[in-house]
Each structure stands twice: as C-alpha cells, then as structure tokens.
C-alpha atoms as a PDB file:
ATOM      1  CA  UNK A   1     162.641  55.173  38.144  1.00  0.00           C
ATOM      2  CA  UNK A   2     159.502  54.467  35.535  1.00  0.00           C
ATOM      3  CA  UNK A   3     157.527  54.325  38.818  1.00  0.00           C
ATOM      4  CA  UNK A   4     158.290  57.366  40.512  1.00  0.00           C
ATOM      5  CA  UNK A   5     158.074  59.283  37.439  1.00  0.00           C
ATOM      6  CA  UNK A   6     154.632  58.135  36.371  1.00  0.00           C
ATOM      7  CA  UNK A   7     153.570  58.665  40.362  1.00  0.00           C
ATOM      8  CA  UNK A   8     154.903  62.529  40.083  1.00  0.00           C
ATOM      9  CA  UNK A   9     153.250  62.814  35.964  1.00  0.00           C
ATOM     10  CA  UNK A  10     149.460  61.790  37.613  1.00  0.00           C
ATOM     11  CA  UNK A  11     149.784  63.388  40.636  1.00  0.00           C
ATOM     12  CA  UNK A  12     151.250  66.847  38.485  1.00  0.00           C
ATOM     13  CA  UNK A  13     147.752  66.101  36.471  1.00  0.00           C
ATOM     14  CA  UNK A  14     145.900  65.744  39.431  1.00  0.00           C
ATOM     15  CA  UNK A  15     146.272  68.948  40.591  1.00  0.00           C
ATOM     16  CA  UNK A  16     145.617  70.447  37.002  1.00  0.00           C
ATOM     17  CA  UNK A  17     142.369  68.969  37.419  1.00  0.00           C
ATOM     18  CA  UNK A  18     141.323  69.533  40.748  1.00  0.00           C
ATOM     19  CA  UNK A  19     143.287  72.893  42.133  1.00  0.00           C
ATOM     20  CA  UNK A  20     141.187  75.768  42.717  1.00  0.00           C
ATOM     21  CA  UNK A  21     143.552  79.025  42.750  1.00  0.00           C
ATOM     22  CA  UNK A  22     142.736  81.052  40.347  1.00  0.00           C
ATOM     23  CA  UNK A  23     144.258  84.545  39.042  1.00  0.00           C
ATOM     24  CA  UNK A  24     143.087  87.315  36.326  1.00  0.00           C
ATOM     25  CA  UNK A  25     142.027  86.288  33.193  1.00  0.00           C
ATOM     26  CA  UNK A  26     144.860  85.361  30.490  1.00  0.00           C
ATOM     27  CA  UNK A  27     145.950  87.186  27.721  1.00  0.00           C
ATOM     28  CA  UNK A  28     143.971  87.076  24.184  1.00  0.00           C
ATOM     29  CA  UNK A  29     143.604  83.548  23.283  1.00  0.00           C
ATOM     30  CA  UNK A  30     145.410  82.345  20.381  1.00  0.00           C
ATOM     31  CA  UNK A  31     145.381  79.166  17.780  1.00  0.00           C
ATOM     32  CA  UNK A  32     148.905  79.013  17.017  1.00  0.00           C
ATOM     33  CA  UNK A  33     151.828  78.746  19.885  1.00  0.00           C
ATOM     34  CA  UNK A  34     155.638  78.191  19.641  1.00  0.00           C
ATOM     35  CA  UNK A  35     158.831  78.291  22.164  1.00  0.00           C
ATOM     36  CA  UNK A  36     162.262  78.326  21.952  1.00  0.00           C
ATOM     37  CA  UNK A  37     164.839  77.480  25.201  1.00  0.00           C
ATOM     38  CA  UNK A  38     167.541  75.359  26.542  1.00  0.00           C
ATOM     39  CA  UNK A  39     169.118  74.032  29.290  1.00  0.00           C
ATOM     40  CA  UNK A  40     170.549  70.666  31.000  1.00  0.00           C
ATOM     41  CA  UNK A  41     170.534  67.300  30.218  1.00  0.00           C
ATOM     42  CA  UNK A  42     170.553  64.290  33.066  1.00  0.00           C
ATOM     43  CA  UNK A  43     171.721  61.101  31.440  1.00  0.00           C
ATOM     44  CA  UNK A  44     169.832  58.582  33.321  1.00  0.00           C
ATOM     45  CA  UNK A  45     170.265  54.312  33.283  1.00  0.00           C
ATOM     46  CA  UNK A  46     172.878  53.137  31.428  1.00  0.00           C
ATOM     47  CA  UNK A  47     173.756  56.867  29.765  1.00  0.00           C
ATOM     48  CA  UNK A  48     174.617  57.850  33.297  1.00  0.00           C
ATOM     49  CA  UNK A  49     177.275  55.243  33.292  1.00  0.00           C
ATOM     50  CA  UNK A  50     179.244  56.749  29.954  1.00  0.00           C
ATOM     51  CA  UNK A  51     178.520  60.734  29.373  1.00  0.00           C
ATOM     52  CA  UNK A  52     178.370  63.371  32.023  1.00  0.00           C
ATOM     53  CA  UNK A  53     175.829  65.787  32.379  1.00  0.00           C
ATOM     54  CA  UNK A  54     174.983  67.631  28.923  1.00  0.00           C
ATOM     55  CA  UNK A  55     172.789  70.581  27.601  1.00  0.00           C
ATOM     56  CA  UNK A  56     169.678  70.867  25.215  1.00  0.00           C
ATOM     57  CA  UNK A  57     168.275  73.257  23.041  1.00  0.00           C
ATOM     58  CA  UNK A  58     164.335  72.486  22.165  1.00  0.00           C
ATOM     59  CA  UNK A  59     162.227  74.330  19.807  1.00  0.00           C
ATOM     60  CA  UNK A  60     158.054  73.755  19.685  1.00  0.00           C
ATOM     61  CA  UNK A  61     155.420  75.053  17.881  1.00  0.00           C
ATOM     62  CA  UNK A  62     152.242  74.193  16.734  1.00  0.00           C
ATOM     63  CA  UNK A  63     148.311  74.255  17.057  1.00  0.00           C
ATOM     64  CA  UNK A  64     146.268  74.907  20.107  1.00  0.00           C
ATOM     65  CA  UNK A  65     143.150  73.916  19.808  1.00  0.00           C
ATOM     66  CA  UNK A  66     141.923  75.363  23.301  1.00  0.00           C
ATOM     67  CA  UNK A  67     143.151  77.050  25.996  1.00  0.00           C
ATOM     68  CA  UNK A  68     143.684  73.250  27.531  1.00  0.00           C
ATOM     69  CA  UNK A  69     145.213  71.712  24.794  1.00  0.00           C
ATOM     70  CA  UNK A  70     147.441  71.858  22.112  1.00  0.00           C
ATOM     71  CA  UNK A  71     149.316  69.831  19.391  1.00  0.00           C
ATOM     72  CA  UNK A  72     152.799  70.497  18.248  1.00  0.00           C
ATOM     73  CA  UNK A  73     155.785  69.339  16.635  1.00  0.00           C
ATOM     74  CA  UNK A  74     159.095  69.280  19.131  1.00  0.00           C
ATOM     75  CA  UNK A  75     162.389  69.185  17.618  1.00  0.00           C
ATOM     76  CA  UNK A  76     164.835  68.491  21.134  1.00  0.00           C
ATOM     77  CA  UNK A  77     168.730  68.284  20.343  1.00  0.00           C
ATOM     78  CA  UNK A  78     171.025  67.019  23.309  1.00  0.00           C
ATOM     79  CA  UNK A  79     175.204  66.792  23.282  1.00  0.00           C
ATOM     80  CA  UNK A  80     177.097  65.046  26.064  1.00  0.00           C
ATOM     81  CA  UNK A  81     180.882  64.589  26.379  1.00  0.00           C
ATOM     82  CA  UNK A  82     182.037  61.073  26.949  1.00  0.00           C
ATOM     83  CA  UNK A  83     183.263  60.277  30.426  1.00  0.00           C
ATOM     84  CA  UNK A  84     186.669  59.004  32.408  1.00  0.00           C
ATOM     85  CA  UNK A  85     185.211  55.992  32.336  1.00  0.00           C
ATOM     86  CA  UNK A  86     183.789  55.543  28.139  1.00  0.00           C
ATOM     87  CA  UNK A  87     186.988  57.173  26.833  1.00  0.00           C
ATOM     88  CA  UNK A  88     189.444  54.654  28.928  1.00  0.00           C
ATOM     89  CA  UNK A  89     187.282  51.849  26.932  1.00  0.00           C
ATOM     90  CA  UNK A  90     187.382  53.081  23.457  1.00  0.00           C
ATOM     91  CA  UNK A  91     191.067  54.308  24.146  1.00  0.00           C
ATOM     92  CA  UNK A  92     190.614  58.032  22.875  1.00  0.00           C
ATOM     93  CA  UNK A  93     191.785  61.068  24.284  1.00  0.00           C
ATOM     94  CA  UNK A  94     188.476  63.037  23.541  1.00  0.00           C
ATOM     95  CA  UNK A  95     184.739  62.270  22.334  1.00  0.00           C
ATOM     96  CA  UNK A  96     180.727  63.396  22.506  1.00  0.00           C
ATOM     97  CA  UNK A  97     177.467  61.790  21.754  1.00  0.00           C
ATOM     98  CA  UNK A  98     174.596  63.776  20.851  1.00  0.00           C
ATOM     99  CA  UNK A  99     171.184  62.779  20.769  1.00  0.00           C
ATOM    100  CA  UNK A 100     167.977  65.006  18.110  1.00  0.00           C
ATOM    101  CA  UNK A 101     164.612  63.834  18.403  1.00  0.00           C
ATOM    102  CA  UNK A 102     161.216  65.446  16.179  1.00  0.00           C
ATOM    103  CA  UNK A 103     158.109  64.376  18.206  1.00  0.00           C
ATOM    104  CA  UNK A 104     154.814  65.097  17.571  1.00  0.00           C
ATOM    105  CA  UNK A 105     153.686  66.428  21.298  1.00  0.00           C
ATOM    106  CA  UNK A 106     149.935  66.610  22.477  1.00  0.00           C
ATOM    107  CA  UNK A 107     150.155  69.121  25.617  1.00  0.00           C
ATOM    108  CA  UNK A 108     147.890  69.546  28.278  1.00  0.00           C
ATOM    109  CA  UNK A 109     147.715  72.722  30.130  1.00  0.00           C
ATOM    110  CA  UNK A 110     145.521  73.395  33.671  1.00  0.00           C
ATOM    111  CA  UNK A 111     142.873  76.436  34.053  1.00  0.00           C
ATOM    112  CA  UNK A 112     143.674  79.578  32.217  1.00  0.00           C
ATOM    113  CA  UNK A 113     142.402  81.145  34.760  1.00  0.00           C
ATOM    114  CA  UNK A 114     145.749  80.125  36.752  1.00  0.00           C
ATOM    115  CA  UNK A 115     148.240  83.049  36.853  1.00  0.00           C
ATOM    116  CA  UNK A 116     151.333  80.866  36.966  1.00  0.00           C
ATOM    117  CA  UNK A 117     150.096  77.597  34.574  1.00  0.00           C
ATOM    118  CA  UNK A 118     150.813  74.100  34.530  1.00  0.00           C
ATOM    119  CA  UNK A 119     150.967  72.068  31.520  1.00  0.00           C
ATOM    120  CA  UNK A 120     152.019  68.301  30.751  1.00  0.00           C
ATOM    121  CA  UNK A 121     153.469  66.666  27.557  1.00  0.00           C
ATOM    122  CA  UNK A 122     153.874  63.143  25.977  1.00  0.00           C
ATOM    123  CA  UNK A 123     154.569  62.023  22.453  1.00  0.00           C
ATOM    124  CA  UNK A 124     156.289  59.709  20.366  1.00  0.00           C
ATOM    125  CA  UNK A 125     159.283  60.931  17.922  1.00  0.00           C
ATOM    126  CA  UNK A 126     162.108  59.496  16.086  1.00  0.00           C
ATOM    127  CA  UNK A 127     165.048  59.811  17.698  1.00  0.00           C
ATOM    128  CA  UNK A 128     168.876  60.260  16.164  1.00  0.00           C
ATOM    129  CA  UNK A 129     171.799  59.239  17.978  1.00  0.00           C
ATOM    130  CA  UNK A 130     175.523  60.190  16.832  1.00  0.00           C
ATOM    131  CA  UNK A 131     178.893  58.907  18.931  1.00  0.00           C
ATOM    132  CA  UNK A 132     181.632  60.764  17.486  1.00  0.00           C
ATOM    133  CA  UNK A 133     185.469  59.595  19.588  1.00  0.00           C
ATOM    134  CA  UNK A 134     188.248  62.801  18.897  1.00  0.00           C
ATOM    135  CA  UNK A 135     191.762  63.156  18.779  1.00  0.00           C
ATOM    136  CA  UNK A 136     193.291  66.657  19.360  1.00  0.00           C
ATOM    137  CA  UNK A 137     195.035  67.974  15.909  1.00  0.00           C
ATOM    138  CA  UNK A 138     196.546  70.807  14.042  1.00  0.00           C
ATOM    139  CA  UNK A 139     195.059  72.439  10.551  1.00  0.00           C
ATOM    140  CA  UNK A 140     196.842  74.644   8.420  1.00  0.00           C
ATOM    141  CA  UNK A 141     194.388  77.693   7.167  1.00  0.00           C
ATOM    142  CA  UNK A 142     194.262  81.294   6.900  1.00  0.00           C
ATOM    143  CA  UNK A 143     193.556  84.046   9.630  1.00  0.00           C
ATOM    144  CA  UNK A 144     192.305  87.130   9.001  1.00  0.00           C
ATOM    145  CA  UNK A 145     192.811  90.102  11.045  1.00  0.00           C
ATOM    146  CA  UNK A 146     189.877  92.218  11.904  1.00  0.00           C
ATOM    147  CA  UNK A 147     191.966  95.379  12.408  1.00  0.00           C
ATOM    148  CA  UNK A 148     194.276  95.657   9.483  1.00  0.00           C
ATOM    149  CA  UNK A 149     192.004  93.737   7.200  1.00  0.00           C
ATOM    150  CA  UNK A 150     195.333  91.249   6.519  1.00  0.00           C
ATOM    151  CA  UNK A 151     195.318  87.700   6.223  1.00  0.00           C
ATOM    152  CA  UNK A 152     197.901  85.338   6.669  1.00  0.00           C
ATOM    153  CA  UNK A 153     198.552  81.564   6.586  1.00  0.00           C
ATOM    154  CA  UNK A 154     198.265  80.070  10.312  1.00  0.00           C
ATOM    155  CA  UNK A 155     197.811  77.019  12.010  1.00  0.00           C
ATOM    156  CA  UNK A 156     195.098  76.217  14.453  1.00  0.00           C
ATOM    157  CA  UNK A 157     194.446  73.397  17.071  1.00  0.00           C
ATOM    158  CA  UNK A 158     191.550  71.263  16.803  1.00  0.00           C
ATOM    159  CA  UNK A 159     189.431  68.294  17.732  1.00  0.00           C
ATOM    160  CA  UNK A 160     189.618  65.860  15.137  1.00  0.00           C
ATOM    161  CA  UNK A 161     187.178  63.136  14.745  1.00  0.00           C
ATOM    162  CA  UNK A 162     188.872  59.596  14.071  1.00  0.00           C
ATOM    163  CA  UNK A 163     185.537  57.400  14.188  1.00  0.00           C
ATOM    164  CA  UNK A 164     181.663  57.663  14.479  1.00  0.00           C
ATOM    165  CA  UNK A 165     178.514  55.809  14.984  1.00  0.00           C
ATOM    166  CA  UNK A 166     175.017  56.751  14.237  1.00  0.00           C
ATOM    167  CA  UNK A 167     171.577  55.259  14.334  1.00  0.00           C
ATOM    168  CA  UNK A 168     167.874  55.981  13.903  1.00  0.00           C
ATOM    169  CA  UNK A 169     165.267  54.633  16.546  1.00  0.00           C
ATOM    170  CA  UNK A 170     161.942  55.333  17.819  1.00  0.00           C
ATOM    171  CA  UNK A 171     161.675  56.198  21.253  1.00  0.00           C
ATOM    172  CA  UNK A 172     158.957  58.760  23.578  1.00  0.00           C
ATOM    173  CA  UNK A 173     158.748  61.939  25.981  1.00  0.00           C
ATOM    174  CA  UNK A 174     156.872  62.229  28.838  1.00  0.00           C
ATOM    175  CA  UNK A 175     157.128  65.013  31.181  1.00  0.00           C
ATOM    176  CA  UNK A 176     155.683  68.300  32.689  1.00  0.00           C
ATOM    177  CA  UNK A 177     156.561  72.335  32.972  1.00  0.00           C
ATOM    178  CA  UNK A 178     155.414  75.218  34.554  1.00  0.00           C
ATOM    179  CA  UNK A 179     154.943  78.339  32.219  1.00  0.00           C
ATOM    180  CA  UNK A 180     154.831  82.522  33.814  1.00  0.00           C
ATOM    181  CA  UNK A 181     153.343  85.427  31.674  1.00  0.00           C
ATOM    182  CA  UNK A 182     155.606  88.298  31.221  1.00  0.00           C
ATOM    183  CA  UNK A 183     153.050  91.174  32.529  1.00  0.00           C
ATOM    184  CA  UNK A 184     150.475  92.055  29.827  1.00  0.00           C
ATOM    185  CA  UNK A 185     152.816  90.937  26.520  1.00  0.00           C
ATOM    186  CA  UNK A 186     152.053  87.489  24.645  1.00  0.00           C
ATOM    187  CA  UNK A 187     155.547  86.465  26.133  1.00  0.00           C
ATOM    188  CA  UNK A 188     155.614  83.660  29.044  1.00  0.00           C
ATOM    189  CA  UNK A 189     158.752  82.321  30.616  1.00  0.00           C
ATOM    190  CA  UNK A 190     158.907  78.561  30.785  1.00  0.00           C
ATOM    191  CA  UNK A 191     160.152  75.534  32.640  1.00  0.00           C
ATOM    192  CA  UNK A 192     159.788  72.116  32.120  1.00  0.00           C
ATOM    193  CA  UNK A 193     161.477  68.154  32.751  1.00  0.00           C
ATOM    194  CA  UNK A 194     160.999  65.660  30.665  1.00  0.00           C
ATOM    195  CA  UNK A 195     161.586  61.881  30.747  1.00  0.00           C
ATOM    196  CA  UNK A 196     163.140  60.749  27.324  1.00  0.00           C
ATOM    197  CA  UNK A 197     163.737  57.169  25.948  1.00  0.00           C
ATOM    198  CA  UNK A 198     165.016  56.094  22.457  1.00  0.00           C
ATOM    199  CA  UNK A 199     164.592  52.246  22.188  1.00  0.00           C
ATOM    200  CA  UNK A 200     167.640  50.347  21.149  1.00  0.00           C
ATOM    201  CA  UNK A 201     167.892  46.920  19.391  1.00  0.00           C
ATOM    202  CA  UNK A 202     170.194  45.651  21.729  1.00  0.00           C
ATOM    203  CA  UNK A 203     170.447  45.767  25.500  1.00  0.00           C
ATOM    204  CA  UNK A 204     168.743  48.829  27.584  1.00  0.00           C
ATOM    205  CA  UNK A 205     166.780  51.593  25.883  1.00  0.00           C
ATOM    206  CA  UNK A 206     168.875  54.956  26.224  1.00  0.00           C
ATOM    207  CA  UNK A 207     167.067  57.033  28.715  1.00  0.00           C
ATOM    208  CA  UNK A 208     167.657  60.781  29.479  1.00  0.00           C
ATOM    209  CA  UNK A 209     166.266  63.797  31.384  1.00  0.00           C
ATOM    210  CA  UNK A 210     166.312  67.455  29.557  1.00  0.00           C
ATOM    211  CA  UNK A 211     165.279  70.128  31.740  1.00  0.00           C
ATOM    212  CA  UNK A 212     164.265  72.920  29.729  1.00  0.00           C
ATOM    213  CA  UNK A 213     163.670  77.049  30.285  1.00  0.00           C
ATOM    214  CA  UNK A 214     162.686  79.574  27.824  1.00  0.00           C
ATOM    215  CA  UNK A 215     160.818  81.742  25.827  1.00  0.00           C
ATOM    216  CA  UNK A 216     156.646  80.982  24.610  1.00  0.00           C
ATOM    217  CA  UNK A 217     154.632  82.900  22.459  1.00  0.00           C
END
C-alpha cells in the first residue's frame, strides 16, 4: 500500500509541476489561511481488521508564505466504533477508539493561475489514541421540559464506559486535495485524502485514511 500511495503522491506532484491549464487570475493574495471540514475515515492495515469505517473533523490554519506554499498547524480528530469481530475478543457489548493528531503541515499548492487548484501535504505530529469498551446503562437525573418550564426526576439510558486505554505516539501525514473558489468571495470548497500513521511500540504502526471536505479561507 506504501507503494502505490507514494506512486499516486509524485505523480499528483508531477502534474502540479508540469500541467499547463490555466484559468483567471486568483483572488487577492493573502499571508494567513485556515479551513475547517470533515468527513470519513478508512481504517487501513491492521485498524481495518478491528473498527469499521469512522468520520473526522480537521481544522488548519496557518502561514502562507506564497501563493505555492504554506505552513500550518493541523489539528485532525478521528472516532471509530469497534467491530463484530474486536468486541467478541474483549467480550463487551459496545466500544469506540478515537484517534487526535496536531501536525505541523508544510503544503504545496500548483499554479495560481489554475481555476480548480491542487495542493499536497506532509508533516509530522503527535498523535493520541483512546480505546474506550461500553456497557449499555441507566442514570437517574432530571428532565426539564421546554414547554411548561417543569422539571422532574427521570431516568435515561446510556453508554457506560467500563475500561479504557490511551497512549501518546509520534506518527506522519502524507496526502493530497483538490481546493474550488466559491465565485469572487475568499471562500474555496475543499477536498483532500490523506495517508496517516501513528507508530506503535509494539507490533504494526496504526495506519488510517481521512478523507476530508470543507470550508478554506
């Protein structure tokens, strides 16, 4: 899989290089940039064996030194529910694993001059992993009613967590997006993959694939 992805990541920066379509000029260049999005999360190698597919919500900002590059800080959070397959081994009804990483994220963008532009990533970050196994469970509280403005003792059903594991590791992104101005404003609309991995001290690196759309400014 490290292959193929680094194959696809050169030959996405190949074209950034060497493509010759161009469109109008860009908007008024600024220093400062920052996005906001979400979307789905792949678990890939080993992950794929014990979650099923998750979501992501990633928030960047940071310095752009040119119109072709920029630096900025990328805070990515990812939450997976256990599988058939994890919950029969830890013998729990219920149970999630979620994933935050804060990487510091050079990014690499193709000709301005491009109406729809290309733009690749890479960085390294630390990574936090939490594996939290539930149990379902009742709580007694209060409920309040909106209408009369009453509240009254009730009891509500919930998810209870009965153990949890978390580490810190280092790990890296790699990956590459595809970003759409939103006619004249500063606003663009955004896509991107990305190829995660958090090193582990024992046995295979956690590996994962967010796939990202939003909002840049």
């Amino acid at each position: 899989m490290k292959a193929s992805f680094l194959t696809l990541l050169l030959g996405f920066v190949g074209v950034c290089a060497f493509g010759v379509a161009y469109a109008q000029e860009s908007e008024p260049f600024s220093h400062f940039d920052a996005s906001v999005g979400g979307g789905f999360t792949e678990p890939a190698g080993r992950a794929g064996n014990n979650v099923n597919t998750g979501w992501n919500i990633d928030v960047r900002g940071g310095y752009r030194a040119t119109r072709n590059f920029a630096l900025d800080l990328d805070f990515n959070y990812n939450r997976w529910n256990l599988n058939n397959a994890a919950l029969a081994r830890f013998g729990e009804p219920g149970g999630y694993t979620t994933i935050w990483s804060a990487s510091l994220t050079p990014v690499f963008y193709g000709s301005p001059h491009w109406h729809i532009q290309p733009y690749a990533l890479a960085g390294p970050g630390v990574y936090y992993r939490n594996l939290s196994l539930t149990q379902p469970g009742l709580i007694n509280s209060f409920y309040c009613d909106p209408f009369w403005g009453y509240c009254y003792p009730a009891t509500f059903g919930v998810n209870q967590v009965v153990d949890s594991a978390t580490t810190y590791k280092m790990g890296f992104n790699a990956g590459a997006g595809l970003e759409f101005p939103l006619g004249h404003s500063p606003l663009k609309v955004f896509g991107e993959a990305r190829y995660s991995r958090m090193f582990t001290t024992h046995g295979n690196d956690l590996t994962f694939v967010p796939v990202t759309f939003g909002l840049r400014w």
